[in-house]
C-alpha atoms as a PDB file:
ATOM      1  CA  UNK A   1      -7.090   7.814   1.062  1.00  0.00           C
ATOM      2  CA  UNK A   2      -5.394   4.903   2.309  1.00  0.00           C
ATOM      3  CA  UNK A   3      -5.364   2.750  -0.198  1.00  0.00           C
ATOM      4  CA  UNK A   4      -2.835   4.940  -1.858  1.00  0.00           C
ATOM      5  CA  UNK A   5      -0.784   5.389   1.169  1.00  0.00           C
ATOM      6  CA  UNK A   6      -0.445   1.324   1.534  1.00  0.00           C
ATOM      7  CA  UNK A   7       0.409   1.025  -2.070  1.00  0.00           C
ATOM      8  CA  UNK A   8       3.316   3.663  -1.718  1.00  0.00           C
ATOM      9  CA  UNK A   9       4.453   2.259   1.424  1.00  0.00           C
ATOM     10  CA  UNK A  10       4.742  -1.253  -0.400  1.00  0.00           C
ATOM     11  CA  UNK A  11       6.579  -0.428  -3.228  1.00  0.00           C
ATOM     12  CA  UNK A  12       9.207   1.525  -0.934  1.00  0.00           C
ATOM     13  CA  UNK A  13       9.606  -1.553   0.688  1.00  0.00           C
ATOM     14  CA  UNK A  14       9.927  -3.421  -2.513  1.00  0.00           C
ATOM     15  CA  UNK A  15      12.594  -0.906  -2.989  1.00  0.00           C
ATOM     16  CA  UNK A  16      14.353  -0.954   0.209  1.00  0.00           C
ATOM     17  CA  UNK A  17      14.680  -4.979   0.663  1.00  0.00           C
ATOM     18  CA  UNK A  18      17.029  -5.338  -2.259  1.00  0.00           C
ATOM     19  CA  UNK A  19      19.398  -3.219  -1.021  1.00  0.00           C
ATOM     20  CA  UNK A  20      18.982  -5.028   2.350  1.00  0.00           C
ATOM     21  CA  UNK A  21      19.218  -8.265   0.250  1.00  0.00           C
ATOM     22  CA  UNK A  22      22.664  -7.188  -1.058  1.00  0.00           C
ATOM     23  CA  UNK A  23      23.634  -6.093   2.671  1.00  0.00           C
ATOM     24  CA  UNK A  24      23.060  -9.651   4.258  1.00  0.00           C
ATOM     25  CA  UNK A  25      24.770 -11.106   0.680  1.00  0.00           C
ATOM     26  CA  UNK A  26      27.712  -8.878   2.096  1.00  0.00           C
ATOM     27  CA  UNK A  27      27.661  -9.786   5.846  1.00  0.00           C
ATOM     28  CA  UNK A  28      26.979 -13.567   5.511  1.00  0.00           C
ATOM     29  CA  UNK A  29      30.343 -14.532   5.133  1.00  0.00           C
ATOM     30  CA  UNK A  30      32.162 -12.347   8.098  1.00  0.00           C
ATOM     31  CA  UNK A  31      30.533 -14.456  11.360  1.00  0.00           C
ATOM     32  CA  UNK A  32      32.027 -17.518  12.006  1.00  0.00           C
ATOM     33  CA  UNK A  33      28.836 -19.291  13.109  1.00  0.00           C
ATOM     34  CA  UNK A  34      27.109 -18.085  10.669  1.00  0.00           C
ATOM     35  CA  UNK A  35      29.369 -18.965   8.312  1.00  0.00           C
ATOM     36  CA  UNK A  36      29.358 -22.452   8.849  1.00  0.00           C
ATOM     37  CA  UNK A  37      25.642 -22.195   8.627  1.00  0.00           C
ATOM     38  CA  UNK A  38      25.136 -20.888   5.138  1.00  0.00           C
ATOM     39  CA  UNK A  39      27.749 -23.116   4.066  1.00  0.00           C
ATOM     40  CA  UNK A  40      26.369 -26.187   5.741  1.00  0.00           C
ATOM     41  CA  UNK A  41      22.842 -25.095   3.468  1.00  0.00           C
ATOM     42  CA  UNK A  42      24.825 -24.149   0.490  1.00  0.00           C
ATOM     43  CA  UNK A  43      26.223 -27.750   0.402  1.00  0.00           C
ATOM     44  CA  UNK A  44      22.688 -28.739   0.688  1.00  0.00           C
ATOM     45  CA  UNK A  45      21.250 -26.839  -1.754  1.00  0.00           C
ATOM     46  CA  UNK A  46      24.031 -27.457  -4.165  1.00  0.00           C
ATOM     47  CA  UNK A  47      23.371 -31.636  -4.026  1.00  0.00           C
ATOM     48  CA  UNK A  48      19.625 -31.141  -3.905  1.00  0.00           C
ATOM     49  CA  UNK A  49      19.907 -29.332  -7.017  1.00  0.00           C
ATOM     50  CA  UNK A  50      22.288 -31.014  -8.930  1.00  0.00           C
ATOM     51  CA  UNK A  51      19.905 -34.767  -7.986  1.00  0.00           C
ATOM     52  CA  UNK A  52      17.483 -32.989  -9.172  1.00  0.00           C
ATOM     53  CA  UNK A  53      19.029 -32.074 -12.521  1.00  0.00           C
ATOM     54  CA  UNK A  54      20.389 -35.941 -12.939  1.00  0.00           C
ATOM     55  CA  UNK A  55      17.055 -37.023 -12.863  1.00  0.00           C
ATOM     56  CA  UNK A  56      15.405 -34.719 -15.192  1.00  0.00           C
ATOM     57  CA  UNK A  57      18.014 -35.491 -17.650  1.00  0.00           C
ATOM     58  CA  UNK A  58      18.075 -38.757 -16.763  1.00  0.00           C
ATOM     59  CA  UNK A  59      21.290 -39.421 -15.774  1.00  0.00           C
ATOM     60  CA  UNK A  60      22.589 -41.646 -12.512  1.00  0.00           C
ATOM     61  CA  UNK A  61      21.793 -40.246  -9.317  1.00  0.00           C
ATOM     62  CA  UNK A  62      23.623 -42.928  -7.217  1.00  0.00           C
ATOM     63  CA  UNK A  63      27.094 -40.825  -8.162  1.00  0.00           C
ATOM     64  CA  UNK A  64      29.021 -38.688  -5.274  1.00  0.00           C
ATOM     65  CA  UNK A  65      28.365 -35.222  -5.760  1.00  0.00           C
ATOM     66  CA  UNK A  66      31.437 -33.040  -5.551  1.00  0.00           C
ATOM     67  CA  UNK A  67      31.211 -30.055  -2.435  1.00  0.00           C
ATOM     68  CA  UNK A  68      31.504 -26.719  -3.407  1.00  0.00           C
ATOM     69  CA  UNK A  69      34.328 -24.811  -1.994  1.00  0.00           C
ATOM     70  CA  UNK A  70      34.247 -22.837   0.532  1.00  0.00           C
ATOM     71  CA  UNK A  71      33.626 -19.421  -1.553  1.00  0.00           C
ATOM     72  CA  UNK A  72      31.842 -20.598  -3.947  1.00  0.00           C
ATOM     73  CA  UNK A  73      29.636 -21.890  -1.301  1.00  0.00           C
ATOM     74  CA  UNK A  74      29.549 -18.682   1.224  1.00  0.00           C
ATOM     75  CA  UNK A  75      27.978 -16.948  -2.126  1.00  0.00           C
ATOM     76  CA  UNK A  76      26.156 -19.062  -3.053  1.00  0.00           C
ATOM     77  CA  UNK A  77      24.450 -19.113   0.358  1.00  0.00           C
ATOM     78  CA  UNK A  78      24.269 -15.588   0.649  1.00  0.00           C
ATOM     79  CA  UNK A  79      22.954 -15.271  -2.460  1.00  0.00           C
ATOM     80  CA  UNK A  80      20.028 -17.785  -1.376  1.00  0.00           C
ATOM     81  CA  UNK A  81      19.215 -15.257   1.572  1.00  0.00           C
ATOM     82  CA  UNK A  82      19.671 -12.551  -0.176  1.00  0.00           C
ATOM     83  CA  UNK A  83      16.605 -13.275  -2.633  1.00  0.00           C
ATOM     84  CA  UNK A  84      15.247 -15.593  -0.360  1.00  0.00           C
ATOM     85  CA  UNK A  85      14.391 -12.128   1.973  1.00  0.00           C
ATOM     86  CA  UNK A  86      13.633 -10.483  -1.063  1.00  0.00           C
ATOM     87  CA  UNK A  87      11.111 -12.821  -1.998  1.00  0.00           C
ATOM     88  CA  UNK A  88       9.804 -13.185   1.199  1.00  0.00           C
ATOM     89  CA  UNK A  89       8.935  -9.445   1.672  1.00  0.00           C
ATOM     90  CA  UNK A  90       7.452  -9.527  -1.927  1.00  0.00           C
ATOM     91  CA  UNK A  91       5.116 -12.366  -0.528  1.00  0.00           C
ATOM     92  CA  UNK A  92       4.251 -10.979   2.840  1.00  0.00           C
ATOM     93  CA  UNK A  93       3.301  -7.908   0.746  1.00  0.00           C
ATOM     94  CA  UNK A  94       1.210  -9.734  -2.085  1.00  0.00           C
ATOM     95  CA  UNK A  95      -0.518 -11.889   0.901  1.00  0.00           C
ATOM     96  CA  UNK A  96      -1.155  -8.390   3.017  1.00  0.00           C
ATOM     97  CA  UNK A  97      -2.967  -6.846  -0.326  1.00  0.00           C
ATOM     98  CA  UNK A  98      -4.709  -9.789  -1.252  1.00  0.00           C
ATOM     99  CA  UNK A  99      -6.267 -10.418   2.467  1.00  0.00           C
ATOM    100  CA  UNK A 100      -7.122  -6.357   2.479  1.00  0.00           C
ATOM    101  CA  UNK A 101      -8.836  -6.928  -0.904  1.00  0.00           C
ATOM    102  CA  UNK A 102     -10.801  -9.689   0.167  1.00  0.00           C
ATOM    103  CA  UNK A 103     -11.953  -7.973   3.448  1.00  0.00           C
ATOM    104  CA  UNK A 104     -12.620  -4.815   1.092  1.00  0.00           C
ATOM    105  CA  UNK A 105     -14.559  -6.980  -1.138  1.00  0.00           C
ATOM    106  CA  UNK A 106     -16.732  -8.458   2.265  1.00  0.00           C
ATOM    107  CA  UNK A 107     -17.780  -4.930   3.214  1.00  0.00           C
ATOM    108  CA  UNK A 108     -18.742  -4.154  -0.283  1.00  0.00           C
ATOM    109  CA  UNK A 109     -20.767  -7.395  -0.181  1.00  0.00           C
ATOM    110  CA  UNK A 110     -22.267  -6.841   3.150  1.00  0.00           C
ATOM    111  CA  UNK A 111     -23.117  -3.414   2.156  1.00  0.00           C
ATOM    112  CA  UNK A 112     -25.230  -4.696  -0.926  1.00  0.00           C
ATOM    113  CA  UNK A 113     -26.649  -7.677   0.997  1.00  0.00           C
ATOM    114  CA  UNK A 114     -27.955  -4.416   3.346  1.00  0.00           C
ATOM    115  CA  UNK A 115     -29.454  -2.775   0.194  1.00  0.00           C
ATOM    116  CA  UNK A 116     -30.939  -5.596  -0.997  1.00  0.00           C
ATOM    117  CA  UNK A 117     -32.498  -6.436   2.119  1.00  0.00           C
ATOM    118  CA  UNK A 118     -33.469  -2.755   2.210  1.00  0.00           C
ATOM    119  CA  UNK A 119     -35.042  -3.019  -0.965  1.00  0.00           C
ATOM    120  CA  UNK A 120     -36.993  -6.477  -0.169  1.00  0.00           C
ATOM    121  CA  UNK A 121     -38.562  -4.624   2.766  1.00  0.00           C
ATOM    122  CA  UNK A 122     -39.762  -1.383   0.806  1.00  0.00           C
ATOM    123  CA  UNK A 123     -41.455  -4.160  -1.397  1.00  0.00           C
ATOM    124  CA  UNK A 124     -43.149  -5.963   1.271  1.00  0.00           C
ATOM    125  CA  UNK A 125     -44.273  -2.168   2.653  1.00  0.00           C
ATOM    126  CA  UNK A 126     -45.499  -1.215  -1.059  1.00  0.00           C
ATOM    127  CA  UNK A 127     -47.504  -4.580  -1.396  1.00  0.00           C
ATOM    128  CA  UNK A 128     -49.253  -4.303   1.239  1.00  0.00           C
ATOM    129  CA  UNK A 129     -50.138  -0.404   0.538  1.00  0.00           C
ATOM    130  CA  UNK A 130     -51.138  -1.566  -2.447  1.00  0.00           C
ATOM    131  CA  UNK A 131     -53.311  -4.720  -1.448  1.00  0.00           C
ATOM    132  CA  UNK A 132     -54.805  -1.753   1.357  1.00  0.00           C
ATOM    133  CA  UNK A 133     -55.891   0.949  -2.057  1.00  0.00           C
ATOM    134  CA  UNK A 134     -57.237  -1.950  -3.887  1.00  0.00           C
ATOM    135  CA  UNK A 135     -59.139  -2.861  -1.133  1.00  0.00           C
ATOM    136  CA  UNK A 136     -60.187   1.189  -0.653  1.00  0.00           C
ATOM    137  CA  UNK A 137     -61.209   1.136  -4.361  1.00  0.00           C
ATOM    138  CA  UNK A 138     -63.451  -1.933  -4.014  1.00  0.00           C
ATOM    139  CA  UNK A 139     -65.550  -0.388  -1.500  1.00  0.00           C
ATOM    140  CA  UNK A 140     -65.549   2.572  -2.854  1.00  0.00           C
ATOM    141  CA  UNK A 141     -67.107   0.778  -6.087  1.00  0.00           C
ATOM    142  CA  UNK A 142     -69.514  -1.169  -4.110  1.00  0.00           C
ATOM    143  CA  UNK A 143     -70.700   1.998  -2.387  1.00  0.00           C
ATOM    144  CA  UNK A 144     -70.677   3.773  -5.514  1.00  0.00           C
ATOM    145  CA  UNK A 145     -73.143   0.856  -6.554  1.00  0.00           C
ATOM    146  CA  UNK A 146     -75.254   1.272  -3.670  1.00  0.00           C
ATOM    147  CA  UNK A 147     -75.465   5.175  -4.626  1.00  0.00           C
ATOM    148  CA  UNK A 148     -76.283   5.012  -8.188  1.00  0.00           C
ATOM    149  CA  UNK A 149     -74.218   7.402 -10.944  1.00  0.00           C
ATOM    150  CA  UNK A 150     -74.861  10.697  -9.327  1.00  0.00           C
ATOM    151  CA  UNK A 151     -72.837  10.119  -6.456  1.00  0.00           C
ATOM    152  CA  UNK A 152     -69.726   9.630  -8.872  1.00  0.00           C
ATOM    153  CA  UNK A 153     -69.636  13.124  -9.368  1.00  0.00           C
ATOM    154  CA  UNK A 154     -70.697  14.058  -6.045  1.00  0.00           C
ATOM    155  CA  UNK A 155     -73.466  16.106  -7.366  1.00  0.00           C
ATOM    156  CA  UNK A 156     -76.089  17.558  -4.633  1.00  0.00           C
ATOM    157  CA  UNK A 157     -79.708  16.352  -4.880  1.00  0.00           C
ATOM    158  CA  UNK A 158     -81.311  19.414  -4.505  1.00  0.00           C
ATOM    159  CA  UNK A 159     -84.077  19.397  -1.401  1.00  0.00           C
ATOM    160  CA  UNK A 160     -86.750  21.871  -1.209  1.00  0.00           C
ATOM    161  CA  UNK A 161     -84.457  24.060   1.653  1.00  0.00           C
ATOM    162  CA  UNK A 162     -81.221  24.075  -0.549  1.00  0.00           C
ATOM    163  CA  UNK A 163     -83.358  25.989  -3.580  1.00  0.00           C
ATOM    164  CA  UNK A 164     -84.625  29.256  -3.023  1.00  0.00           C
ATOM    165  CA  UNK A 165     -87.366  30.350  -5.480  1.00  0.00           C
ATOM    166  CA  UNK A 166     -88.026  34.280  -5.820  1.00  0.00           C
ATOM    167  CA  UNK A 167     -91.938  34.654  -6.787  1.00  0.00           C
ATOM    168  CA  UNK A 168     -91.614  37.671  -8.874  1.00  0.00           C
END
């Protein structure tokens, strides 16, 4: 029952962090301090990014690298935390289900390990039923022995009280 309940709960908040993306895409730009902020990591980002792309193409990396402007970089910021908070949640989410799986799979292998261990036991108890009936059947073989056939069958050997003769 809850396992459905935790997957439904996810995906609505799959659903609601993009629009909450798109919010703080909105709002990044209107607080000064803020402001600065995203555009101090923008400008990061953006020569970060472009070394990178010199030296996968193979081109100098010792160049200056041209700052964005200051729109260009306030969306480009607030389009970093915008999926970056996506992506986040989308992780959180995936780690959350994968740890619940894992402890899921523990008590599933816990339970067995209980079974099994269940099952060893009930062996051990049959074996040693066993080992007592074969001992049971060996004496009652050498006692049978010691008897003769007749007693196989439990047959009476008749004595002279047990058989009543009528003299007619």
């Amino acid at each position: 029952m809850i396992l459905p309940v935790f997957k439904l709960g996810t995906l609505a908040l799959k659903t609601l962090c993009k629009p909450i993306g798109n919010r703080i895409k909105k709002q990044a730009g209107f607080h000064p301090k803020f402001r600065q902020s995203i555009i101090n990591i923008a400008q990061a980002n953006h020569r970060f990014t472009t070394n990178l792309q010199r030296r996968i193409y193979g081109h100098a990396t010792d160049v200056v690298i041209r700052p964005l402007n200051e729109e260009k970089a306030v969306q480009a910021a607030a389009d970093l935390l915008g999926e970056l908070f996506v992506f986040t949640v989308a992780g959180v989410a995936v780690i959350f289900e994968v740890q619940r799986s894992s402890r899921s799979e523990a008590r599933k292998e816990e339970m067995r390990r209980q079974e099994l261990e269940v099952l060893k036991q009930r062996d051990e108890e049959l074996a040693i039923e066993i080992e007592h009936l074969k001992n049971k059947l060996v004496e009652m073989e050498r006692l049978n022995k010691e008897r003769g056939f007749g007693s196989v069958f439990n047959f009476r050997h008749p004595k002279g009280n047990d058989i009543e003769t009528k003299d007619a």
